[in-house]
Protein backbone atom coordinates (compact mmCIF):
# COMPACT_ATOMS: atom_id res chain seq x y z
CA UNK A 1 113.94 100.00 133.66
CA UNK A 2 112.87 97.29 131.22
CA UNK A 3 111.66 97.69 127.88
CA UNK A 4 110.16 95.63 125.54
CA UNK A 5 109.55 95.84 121.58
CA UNK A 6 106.36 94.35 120.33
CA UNK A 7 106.42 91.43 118.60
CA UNK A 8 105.44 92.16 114.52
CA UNK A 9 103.05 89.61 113.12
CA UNK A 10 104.58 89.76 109.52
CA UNK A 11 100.82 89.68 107.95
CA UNK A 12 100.51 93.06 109.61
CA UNK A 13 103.65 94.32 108.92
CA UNK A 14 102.70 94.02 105.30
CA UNK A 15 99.64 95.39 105.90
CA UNK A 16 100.77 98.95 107.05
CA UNK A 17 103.57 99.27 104.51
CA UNK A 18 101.26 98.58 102.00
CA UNK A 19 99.14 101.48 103.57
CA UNK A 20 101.75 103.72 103.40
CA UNK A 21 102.55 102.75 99.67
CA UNK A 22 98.92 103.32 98.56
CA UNK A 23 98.92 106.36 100.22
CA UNK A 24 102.54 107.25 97.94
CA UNK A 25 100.74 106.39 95.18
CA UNK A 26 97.51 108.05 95.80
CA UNK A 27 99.74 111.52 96.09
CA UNK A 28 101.56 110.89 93.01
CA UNK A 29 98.52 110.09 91.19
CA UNK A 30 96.32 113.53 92.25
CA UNK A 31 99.82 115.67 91.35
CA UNK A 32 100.32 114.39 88.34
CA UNK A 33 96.56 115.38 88.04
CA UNK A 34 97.96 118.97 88.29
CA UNK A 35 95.57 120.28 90.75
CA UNK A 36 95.40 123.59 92.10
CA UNK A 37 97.97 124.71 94.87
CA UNK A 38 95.53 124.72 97.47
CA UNK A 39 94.27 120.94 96.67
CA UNK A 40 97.68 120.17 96.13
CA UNK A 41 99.06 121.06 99.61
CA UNK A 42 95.94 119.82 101.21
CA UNK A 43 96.42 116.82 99.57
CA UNK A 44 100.22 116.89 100.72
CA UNK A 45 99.65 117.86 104.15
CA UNK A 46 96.58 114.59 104.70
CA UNK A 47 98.78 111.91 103.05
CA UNK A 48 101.47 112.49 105.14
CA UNK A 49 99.87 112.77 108.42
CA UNK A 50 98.55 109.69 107.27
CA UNK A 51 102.01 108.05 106.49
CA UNK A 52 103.41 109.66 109.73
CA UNK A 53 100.48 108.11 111.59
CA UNK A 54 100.96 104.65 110.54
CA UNK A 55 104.98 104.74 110.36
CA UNK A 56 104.61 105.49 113.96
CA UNK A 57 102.91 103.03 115.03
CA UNK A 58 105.26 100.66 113.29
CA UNK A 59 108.22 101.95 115.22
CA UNK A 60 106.71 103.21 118.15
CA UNK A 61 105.01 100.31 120.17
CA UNK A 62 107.03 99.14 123.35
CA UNK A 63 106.48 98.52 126.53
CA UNK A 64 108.54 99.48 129.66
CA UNK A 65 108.32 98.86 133.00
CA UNK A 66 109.57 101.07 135.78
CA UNK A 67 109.25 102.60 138.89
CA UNK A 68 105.91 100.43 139.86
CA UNK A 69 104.52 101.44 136.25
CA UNK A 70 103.56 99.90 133.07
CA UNK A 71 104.49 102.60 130.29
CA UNK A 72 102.70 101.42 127.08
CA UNK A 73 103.72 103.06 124.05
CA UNK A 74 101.75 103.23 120.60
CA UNK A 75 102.76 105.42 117.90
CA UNK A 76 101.59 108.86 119.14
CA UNK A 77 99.81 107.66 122.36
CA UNK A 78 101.24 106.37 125.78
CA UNK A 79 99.70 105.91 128.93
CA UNK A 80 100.60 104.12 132.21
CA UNK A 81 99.29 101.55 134.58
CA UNK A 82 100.24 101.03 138.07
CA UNK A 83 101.73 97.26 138.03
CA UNK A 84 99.99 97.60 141.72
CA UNK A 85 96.60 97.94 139.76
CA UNK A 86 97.30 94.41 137.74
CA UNK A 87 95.37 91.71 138.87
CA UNK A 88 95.90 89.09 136.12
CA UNK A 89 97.55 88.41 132.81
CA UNK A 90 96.49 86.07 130.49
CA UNK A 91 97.26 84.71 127.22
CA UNK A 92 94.80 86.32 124.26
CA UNK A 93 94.25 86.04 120.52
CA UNK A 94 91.84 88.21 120.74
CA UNK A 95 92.41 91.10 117.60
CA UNK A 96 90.28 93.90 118.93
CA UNK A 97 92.28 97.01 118.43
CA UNK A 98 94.89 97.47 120.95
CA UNK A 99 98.82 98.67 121.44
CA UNK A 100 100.22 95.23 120.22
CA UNK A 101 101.42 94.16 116.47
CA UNK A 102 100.51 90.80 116.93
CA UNK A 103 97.86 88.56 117.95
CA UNK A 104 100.29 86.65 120.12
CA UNK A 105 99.18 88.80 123.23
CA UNK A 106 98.64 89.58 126.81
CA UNK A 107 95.71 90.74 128.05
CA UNK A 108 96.54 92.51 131.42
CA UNK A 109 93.30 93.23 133.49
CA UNK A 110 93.49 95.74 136.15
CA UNK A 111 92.11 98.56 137.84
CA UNK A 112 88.32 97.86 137.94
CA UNK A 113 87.40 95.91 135.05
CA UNK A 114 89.94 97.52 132.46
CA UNK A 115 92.20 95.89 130.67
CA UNK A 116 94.66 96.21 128.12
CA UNK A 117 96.01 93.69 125.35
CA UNK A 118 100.10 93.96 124.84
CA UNK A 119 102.67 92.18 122.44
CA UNK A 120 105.77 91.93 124.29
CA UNK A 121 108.31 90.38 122.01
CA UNK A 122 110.00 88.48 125.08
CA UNK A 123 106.43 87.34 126.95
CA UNK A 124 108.83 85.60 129.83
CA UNK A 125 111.20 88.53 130.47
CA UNK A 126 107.84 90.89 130.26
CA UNK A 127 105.83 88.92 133.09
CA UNK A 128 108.98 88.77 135.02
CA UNK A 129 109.52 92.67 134.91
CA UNK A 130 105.77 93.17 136.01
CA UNK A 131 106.25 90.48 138.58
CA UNK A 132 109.14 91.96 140.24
């Protein structure tokens, strides 16, 4: 099994922390507003999913490769492709929403017309693994 850790453009790094610290400050803000309980918890409970949304994302994206599959991993969301399915990988900039934390990518075609674009960290030791 081989995984691999996106690679973190720092621009966007800064990005979703700053995100999450808006979002701090946005719940601090309507409590201190004393609101009632019920907009208070509501208020609680969106905020977080929010920061637990984002967060995940930050430490959840990987890739691994195993068993003939590509396992892509993206905060809450994973799916798989059959490395059998690939039929080329390219080199991309392109920064169309995707499972990568950079805009150094991959963009893996496969299946019939699908494709995916991916960050891999190590780009060498990832084509080698879906290679193999």
């Amino acid at each position: 099994m081989n995984r691999f850790r996106s690679k973190v453009d720092t621009w966007l790094a800064v990005v979703l922390v700053a995100a999450i610290a808006l979002q701090i400050w946005g719940l601090v803000a309507v409590l201190r507003a004393n609101p009632s309980a019920l907009v208070s918890g509501m208020t609680v409970v969106m905020i977080a999913a929010g920061i637990l949304l984002i967060a995940s994302v930050l430490v959840r994206t990987h890739y691994t490769v195993s068993d003939g599959a590509l396992r892509i991993v993206c905060g809450f969301f994973s799916w798989s492709i059959p490395v059998a399915e690939i039929t080329r990988v390219t080199d991309s900039n392109n920064p169309i929403s995707s499972p990568a934390l950079s805009l150094d990518r991959l963009r893996i075609d496969y299946g019939s017309s699908k494709y995916v674009l991916v960050s891999p960290k190590d780009k060498a030791g990832f084509l080698r693994a879906i290679g193999q």
